[in-house]
Protein backbone atom coordinates (compact mmCIF):
# COMPACT_ATOMS: atom_id res chain seq x y z
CA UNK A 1 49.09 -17.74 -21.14
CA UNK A 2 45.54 -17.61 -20.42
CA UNK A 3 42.57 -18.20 -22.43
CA UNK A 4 41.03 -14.98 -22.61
CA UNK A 5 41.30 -12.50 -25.62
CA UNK A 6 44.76 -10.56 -26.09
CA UNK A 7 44.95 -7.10 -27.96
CA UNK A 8 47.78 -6.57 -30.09
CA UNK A 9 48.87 -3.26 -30.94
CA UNK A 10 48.91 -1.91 -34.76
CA UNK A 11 50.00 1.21 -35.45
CA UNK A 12 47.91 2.53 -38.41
CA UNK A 13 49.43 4.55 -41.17
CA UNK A 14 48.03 4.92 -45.01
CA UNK A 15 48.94 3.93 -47.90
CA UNK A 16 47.51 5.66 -50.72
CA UNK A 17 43.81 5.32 -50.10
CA UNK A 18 44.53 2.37 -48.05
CA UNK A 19 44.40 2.11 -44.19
CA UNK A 20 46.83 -0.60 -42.68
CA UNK A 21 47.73 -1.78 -39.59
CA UNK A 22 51.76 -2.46 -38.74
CA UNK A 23 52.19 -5.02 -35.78
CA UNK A 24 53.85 -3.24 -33.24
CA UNK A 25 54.30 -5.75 -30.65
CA UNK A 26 55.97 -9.24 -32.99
CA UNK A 27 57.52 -6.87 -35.36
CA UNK A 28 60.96 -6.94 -33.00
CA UNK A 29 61.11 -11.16 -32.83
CA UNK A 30 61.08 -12.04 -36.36
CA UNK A 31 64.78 -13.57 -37.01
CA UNK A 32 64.27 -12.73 -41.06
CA UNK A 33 64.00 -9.22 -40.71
CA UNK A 34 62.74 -9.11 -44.88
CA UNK A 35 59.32 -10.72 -42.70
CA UNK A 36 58.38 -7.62 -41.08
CA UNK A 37 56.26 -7.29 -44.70
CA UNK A 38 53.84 -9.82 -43.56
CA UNK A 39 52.74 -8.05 -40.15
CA UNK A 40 50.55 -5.33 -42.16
CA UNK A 41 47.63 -5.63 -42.76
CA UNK A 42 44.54 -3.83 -43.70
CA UNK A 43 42.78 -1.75 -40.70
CA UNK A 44 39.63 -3.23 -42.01
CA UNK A 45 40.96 -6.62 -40.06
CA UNK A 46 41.68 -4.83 -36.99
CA UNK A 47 39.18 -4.43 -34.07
CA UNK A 48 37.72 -0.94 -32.71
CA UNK A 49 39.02 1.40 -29.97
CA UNK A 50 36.26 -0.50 -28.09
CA UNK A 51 37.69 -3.98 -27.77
CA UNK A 52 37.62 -5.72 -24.27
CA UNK A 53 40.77 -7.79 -23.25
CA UNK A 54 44.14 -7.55 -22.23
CA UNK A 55 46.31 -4.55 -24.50
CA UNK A 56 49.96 -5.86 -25.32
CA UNK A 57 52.26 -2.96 -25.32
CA UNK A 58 53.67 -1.62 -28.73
CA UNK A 59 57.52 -2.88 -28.85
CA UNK A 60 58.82 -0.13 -31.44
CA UNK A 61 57.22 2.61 -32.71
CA UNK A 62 56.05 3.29 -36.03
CA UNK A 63 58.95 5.88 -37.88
CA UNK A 64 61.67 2.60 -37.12
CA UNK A 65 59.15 0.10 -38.53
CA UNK A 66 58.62 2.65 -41.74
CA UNK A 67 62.05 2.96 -41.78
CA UNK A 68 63.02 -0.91 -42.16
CA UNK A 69 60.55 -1.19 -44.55
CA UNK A 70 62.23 1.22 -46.94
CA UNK A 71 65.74 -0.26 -46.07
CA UNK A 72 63.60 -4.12 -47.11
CA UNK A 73 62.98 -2.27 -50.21
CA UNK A 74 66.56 -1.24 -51.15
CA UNK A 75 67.26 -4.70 -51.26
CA UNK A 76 69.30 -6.54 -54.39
CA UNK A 77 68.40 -10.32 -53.36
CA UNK A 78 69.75 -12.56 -56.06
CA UNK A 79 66.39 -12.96 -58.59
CA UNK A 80 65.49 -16.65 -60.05
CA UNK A 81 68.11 -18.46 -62.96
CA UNK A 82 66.33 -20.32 -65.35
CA UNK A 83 67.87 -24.22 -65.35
CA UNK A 84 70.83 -24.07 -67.94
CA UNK A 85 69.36 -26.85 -70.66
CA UNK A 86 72.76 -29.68 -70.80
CA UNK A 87 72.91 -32.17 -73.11
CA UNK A 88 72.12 -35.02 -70.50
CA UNK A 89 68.91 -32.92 -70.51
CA UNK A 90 68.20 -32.41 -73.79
CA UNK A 91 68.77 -36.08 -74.24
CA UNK A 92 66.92 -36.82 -70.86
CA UNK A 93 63.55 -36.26 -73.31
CA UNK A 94 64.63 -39.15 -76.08
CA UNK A 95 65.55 -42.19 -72.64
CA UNK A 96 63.55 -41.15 -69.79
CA UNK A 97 60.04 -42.45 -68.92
CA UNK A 98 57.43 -39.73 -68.80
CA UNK A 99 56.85 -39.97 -64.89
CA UNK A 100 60.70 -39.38 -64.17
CA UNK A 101 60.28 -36.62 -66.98
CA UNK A 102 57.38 -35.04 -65.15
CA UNK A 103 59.18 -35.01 -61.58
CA UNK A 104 62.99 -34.03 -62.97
CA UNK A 105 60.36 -30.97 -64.16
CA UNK A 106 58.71 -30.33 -61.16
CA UNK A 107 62.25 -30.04 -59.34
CA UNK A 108 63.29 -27.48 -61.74
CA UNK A 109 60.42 -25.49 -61.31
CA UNK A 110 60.26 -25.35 -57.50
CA UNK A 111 63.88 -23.92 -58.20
CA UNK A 112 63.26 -21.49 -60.60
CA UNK A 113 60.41 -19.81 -58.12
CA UNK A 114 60.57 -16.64 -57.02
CA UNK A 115 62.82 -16.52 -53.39
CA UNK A 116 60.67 -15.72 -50.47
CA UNK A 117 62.81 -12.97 -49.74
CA UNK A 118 62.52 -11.71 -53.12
CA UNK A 119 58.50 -11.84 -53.05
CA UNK A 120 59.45 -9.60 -49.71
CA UNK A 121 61.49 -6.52 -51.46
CA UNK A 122 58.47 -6.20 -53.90
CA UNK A 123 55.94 -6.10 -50.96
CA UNK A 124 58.28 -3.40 -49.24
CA UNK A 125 58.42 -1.31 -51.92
CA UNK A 126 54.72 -1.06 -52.40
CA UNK A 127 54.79 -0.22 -48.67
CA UNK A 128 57.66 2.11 -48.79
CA UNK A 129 54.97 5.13 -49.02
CA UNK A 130 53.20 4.07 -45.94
CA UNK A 131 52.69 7.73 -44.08
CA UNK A 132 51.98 7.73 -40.42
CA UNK A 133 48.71 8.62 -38.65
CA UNK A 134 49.98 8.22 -35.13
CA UNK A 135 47.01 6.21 -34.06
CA UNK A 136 46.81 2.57 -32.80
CA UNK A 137 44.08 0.27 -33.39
CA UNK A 138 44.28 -3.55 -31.98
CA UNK A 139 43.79 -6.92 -33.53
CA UNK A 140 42.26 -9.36 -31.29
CA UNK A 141 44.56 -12.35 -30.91
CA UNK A 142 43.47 -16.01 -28.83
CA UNK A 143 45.83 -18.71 -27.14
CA UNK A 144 45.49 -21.94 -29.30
CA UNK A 145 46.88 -25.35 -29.34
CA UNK A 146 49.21 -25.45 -31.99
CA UNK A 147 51.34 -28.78 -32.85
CA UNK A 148 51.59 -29.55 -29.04
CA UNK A 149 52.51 -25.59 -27.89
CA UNK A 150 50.23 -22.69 -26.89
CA UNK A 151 50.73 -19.56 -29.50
CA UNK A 152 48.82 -16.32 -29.83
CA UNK A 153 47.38 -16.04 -32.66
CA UNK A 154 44.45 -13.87 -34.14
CA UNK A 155 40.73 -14.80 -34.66
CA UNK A 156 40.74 -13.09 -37.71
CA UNK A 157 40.84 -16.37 -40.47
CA UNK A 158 42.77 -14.24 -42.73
CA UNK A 159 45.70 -12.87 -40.43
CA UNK A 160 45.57 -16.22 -38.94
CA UNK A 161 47.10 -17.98 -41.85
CA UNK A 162 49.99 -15.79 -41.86
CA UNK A 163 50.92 -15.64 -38.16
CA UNK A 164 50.74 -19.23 -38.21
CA UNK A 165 53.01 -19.87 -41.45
CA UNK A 166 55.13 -17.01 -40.07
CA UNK A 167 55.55 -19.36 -36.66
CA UNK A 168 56.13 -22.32 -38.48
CA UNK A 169 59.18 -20.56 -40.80
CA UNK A 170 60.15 -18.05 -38.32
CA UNK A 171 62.01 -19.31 -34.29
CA UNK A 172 61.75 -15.77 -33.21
CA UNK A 173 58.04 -15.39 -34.05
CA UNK A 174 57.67 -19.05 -33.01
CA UNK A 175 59.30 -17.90 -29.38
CA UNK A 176 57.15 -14.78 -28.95
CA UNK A 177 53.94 -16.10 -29.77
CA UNK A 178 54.40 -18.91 -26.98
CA UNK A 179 55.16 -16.56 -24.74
CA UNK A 180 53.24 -13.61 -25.31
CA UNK A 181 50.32 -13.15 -22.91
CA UNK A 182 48.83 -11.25 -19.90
């Protein structure tokens, strides 16, 4: 990979009065295909037509990547369960010491959050309506040093956090962004 800047391909499609951008190069690699959700983005973040670097080509086109999304939507994942109160817990209040309290607490919360694929099948169906304008725009991505391995990732701050959470959770994003390149 060099160091110069890489152009990822978005196709652009709108969403009410909304312009986004779909990722149309990493969208194939993600393992957790609920994911997909994460590579739009507003067009606002993506560069011009008159961007300088190397162009990535587009990896699926932009009816199948509309298409998943509404299949992400369809989705039943099982929701949250509230912790079931037992009597050890009930009488966990009366014998334990407040820091034990706090963290026994904590625990249960954590569990009772909202599944990331759930959070996922409520993005996709906001998205569902997405209609196509059968343009592409780019988003300009860098090679950076990330925990010992070059990834591409793009300049934008915003996008940035994403792509890089999405290659710490995701192997097949993980595995396409070190080897993605010109």
């Amino acid at each position: 990979m060099s160091s110069r800047v890489v152009l990822v391909p978005f196709h652009l499609a709108r969403l009410g009065k909304r312009i986004v951008g779909l990722d149309a190069f990493f969208w194939p690699s993600l393992e957790k295909r609920y994911r997909v959700v994460l590579l739009v983005h507003p067009a606002e973040r993506l560069g011009e037509a008159a961007i300088e670097g190397c162009q990535l080509p587009a990896q699926v086109d932009i009816g199948s990547q509309i298409g998943e999304i509404r299949e992400i939507a369809q989705r039943k994942p099982e929701g949250p369960r509230a912790p079931r109160a037992t009597m050890r817990r009930r009488f966990a209040w009366f014998l334990l010491p407040l820091n034990m309290l706090r963290d026994m607490l904590r625990s249960e919360a954590e569990e009772f959050q909202l599944s990331e694929e759930l959070q996922a099948v409520g993005l996709a169906k906001i998205l569902r309506e997405l209609e196509p304008l059968g343009e592409t725009r780019y988003a300009v991505f860098e090679p950076v040093e990330e925990d010992g391995e070059k990834l591409l990732l793009p300049v934008d701050d915003h996008m940035r956090r994403i792509y890089r959470e999405l290659a710490r959770r995701d192997q097949g994003y993980r595995r396409a962004a070190s080897q993605a390149g010109c």
